[in-house]
Structures are given as structure tokens and as C-alpha cells.
Protein backbone atom coordinates (compact mmCIF):
# COMPACT_ATOMS: atom_id res chain seq x y z
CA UNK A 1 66.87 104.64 113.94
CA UNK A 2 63.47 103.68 112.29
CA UNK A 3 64.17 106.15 109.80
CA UNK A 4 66.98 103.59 108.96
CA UNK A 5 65.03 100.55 108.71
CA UNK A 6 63.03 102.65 106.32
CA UNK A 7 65.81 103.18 104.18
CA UNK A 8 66.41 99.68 104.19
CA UNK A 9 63.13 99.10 103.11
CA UNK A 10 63.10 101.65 100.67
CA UNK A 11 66.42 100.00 99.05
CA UNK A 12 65.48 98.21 95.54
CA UNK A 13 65.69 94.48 95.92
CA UNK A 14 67.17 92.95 92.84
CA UNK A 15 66.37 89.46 92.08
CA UNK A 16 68.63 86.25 93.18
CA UNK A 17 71.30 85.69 90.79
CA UNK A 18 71.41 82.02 89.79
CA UNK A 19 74.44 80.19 90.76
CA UNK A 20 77.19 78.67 88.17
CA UNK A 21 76.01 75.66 86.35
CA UNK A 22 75.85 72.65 88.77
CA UNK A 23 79.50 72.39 90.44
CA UNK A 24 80.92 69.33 92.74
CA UNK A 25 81.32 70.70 96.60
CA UNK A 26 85.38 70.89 95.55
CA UNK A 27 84.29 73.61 93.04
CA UNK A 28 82.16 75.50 95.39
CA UNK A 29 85.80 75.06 97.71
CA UNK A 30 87.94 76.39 95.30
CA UNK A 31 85.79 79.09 94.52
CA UNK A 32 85.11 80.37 98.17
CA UNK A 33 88.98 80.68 98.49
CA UNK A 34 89.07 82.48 95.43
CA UNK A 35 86.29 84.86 96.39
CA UNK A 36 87.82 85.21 100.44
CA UNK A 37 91.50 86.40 98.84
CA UNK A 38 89.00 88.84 96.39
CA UNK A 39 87.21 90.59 99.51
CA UNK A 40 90.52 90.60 101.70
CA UNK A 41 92.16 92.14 99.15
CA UNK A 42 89.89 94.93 98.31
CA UNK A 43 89.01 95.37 102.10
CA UNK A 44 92.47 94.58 104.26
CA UNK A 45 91.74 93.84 107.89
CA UNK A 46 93.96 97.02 108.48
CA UNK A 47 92.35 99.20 106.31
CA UNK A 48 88.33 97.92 107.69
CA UNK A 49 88.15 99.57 110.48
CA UNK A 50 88.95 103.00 108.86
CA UNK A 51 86.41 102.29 106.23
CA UNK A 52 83.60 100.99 108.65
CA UNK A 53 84.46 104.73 110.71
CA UNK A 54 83.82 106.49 107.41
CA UNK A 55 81.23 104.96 106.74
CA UNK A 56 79.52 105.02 109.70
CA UNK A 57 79.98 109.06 109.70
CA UNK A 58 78.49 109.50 106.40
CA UNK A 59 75.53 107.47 107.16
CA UNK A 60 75.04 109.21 110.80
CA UNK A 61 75.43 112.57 109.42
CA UNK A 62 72.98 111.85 106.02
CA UNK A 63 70.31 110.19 108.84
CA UNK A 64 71.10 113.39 111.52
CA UNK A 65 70.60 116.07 108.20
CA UNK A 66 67.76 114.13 107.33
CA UNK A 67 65.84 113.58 110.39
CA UNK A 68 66.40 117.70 110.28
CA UNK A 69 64.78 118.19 106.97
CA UNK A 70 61.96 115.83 107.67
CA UNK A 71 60.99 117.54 110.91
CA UNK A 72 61.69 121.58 110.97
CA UNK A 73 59.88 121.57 114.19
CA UNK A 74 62.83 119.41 115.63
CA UNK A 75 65.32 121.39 114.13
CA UNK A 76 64.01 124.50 115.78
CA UNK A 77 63.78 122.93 118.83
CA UNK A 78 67.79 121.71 118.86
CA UNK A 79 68.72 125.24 117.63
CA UNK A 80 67.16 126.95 121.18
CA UNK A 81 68.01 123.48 123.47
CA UNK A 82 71.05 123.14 123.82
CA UNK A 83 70.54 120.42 126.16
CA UNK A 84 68.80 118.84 124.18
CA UNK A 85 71.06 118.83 121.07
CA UNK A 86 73.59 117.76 123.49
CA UNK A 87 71.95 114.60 124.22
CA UNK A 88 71.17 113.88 120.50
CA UNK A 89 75.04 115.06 119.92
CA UNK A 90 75.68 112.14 122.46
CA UNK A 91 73.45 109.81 121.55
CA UNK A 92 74.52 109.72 117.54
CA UNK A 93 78.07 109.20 119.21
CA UNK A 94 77.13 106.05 121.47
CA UNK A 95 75.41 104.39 118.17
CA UNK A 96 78.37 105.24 116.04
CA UNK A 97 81.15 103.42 118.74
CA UNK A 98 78.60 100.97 119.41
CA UNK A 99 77.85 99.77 115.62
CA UNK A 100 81.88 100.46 115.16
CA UNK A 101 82.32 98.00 117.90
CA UNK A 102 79.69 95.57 116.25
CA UNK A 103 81.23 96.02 112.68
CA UNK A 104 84.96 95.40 113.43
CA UNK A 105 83.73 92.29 116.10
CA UNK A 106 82.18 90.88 113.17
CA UNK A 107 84.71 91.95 110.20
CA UNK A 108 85.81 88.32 109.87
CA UNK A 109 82.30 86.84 109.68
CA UNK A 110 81.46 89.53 107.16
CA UNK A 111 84.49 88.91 104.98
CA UNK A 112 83.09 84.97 104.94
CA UNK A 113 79.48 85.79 104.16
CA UNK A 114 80.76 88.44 101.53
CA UNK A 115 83.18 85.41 100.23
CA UNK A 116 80.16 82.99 100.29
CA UNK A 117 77.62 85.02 98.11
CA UNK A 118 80.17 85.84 95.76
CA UNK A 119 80.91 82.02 95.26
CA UNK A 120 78.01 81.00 94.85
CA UNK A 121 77.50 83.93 92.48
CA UNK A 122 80.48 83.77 90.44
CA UNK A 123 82.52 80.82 88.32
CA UNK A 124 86.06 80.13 89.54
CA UNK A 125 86.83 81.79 86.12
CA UNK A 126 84.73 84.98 86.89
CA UNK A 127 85.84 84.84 90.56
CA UNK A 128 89.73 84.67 88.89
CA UNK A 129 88.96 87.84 86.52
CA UNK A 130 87.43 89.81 89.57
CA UNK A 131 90.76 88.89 91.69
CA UNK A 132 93.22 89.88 88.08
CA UNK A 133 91.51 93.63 88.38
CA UNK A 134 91.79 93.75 92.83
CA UNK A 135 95.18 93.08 92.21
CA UNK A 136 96.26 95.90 89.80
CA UNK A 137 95.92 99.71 91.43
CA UNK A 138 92.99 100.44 89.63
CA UNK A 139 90.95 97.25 91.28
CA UNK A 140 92.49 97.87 94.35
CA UNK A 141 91.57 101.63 94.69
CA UNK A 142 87.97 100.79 92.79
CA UNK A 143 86.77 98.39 95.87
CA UNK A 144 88.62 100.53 98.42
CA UNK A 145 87.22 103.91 97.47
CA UNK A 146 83.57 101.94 98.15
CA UNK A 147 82.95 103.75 101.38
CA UNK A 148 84.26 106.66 100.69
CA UNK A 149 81.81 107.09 97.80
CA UNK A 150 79.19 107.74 100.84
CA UNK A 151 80.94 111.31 101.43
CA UNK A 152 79.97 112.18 97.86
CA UNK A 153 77.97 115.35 97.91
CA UNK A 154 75.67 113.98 95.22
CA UNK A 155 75.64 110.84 97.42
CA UNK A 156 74.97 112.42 100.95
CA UNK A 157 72.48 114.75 99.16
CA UNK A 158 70.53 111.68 98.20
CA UNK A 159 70.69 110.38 101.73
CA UNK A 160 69.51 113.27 103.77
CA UNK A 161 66.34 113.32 101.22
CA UNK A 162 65.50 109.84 101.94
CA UNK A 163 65.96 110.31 105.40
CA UNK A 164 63.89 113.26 105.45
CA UNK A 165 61.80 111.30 103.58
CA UNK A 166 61.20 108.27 105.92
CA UNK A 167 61.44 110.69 108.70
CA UNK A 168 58.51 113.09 108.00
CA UNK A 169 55.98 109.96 107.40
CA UNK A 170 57.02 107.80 110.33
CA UNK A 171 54.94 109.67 113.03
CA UNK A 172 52.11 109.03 110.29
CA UNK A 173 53.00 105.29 110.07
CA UNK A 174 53.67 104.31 113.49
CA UNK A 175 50.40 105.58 114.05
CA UNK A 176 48.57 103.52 110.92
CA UNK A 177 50.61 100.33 112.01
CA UNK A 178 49.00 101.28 115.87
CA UNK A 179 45.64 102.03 114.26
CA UNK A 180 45.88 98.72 112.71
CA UNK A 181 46.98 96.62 115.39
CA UNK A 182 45.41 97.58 118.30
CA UNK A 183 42.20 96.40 117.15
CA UNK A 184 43.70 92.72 116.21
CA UNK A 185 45.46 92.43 119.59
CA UNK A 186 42.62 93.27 121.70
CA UNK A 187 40.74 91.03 119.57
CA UNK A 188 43.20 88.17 120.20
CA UNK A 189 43.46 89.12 123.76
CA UNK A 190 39.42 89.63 124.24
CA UNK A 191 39.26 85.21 122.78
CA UNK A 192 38.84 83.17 125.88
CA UNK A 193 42.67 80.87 126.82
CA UNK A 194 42.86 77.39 125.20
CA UNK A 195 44.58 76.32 128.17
């Protein structure tokens, strides 16, 4: 699981995008109902839950292959344990129904935030361009076929070496981020109570 807050610290930030040109509260209205029909039409409440499932595979299996490249030794060690790999089998299971559970209990808030950046992001007559092109087949299967981009080869390839990546320097920066903050803490710890 660290190795996953690595990648998401290894993803490239891109700068805020300014908002549209000043625009009355009405405007911002209007286009936060234009950008809510835009994500619930290229994500359908039906059609979520599948995608968060696919998803969720891809990215457990890149992280599991990963984690596997990053540390032969562990590898090795699953190949002759099969209790072991059993428990890691299990494990990867409980976090995938347990973020599945998380993603579809939250689908609605996500739609909203999703509908909110893209509002603030986008004029109504962007927002209404975006919606044209979700509304013909083409849109429709663009935005849908999002997730399923994560199966890619090319794309799972790139995974796996990222999390092999993060995985094989994590022991190394746990233990600098330890190595670090020990000393502070028993610093702060040695100073006498203000109390």
C-alpha cells in the first residue's frame, strides 16, 4: 500500500487551471448542471460500479506484479509458501471489496466533486461542447473506455515498473524517514513539559 502512495507521489502535478472570466454565482449554477449531466453521462451510475471493479483489478494486479519485480526475494519466497501467498492472495482481495465498497458508497459524491472542478474549469460554452461529443457514440465510448485503458499492456507495463520502482526503495526510505526522525522526536520528547 505505500508503494501506492508513492505512485501518487510520483504522479506529475500540473498547475491549477484558472477559472472562466469572473461569472455571477447563477453562472457557476448553470455550469455545475451542465458539467453533473457531462460526468453522468460518460460514467452512468449503472455502468460505475463495473468500471470502479476494473479498475480496481488493473491497479491491484500492476501494484501485486510490481511489488514482485521490486523485491525477487519476495517473489521467491511466495513461489515455495504457499501459505504465505495465500494470505497475500487474501489480503489483495479484502482491499479490492473494501475500496469497491468505498468507491461505489461514494460514487455520488465523486460525480459532484468531478462536476465541481470541471465548472469551475470550463465556460458554460466549453462545458456545452464537452456534453455535444458525450452525447454522440464516439464521446460516449471515449469517457467510458477510461478505465479500461488501465488493462492496456503498454499501460499495465508502465505500472508494474513504477511499482517495482517505489517498491524496491521503500525499505531504503522508511528507513531514511526513521533515521531522520528519531533523532527530532527524542529531541522533542528529551525538552522538559510546558505544563
Amino acid at each position: 500500500m505505500i508503494a501506492a502512495l508513492f505512485l501518487l507521489l510520483a504522479t506529475p502535478q500540473t498547475a491549477p487551471v484558472p477559472a472562466p472570466a469572473a461569472q455571477t454565482a447563477a453562472d457557476l449554477d448553470t455550469r455545475l448542471a451542465k458539467a453533473r449531466i457531462i460526468v453522468e453521462t460518460s460514467m452512468p451510475t449503472e455502468q460505475r460500479n463495473k468500471m470502479f471493479h476494473q479498475m480496481l483489478d488493473a491497479m491491484m494486479s500492476n501494484m501485486i506484479g510490481g511489488m514482485m519485480q521490486g523485491d525477487p526475494q519476495l517473489a521467491k519466497s511466495l513461489e515455495t509458501n504457499t501459505e504465505a501467498a495465500k494470505l497475500l492472495a487474501s489480503f489483495v482481495e479484502r482491499q479490492k471489496k473494501l475500496a469497491l465498497e468505498d468507491l461505489t458508497e461514494t460514487g455520488p459524491e465523486m460525480v459532484e466533486a468531478m462536476a465541481s472542478a470541471y465548472a469551475k474549469r470550463f465556460s458554460l460554452a466549453e462545458l456545452t461542447e464537452v456534453e455535444a461529443f458525450v452525447a454522440t457514440p464516439t464521446g460516449a465510448r471515449f469517457f467510458q473506455a477510461g478505465t479500461q485503458i488501465l488493462n492496456d499492456p503498454a499501460v499495465a507495463e508502465w505500472q508494474r515498473k513504477l511499482f517495482a520502482k517505489a517498491q524496491a526503495r521503500e525499505e531504503a526510505e522508511l528507513r531514511r524517514l526513521l533515521d531522520e526522525l528519531t533523532p527530532l522526536m527524542e529531541k522533542h520528547d528529551a525538552q522538559p513539559s510546558n505544563s
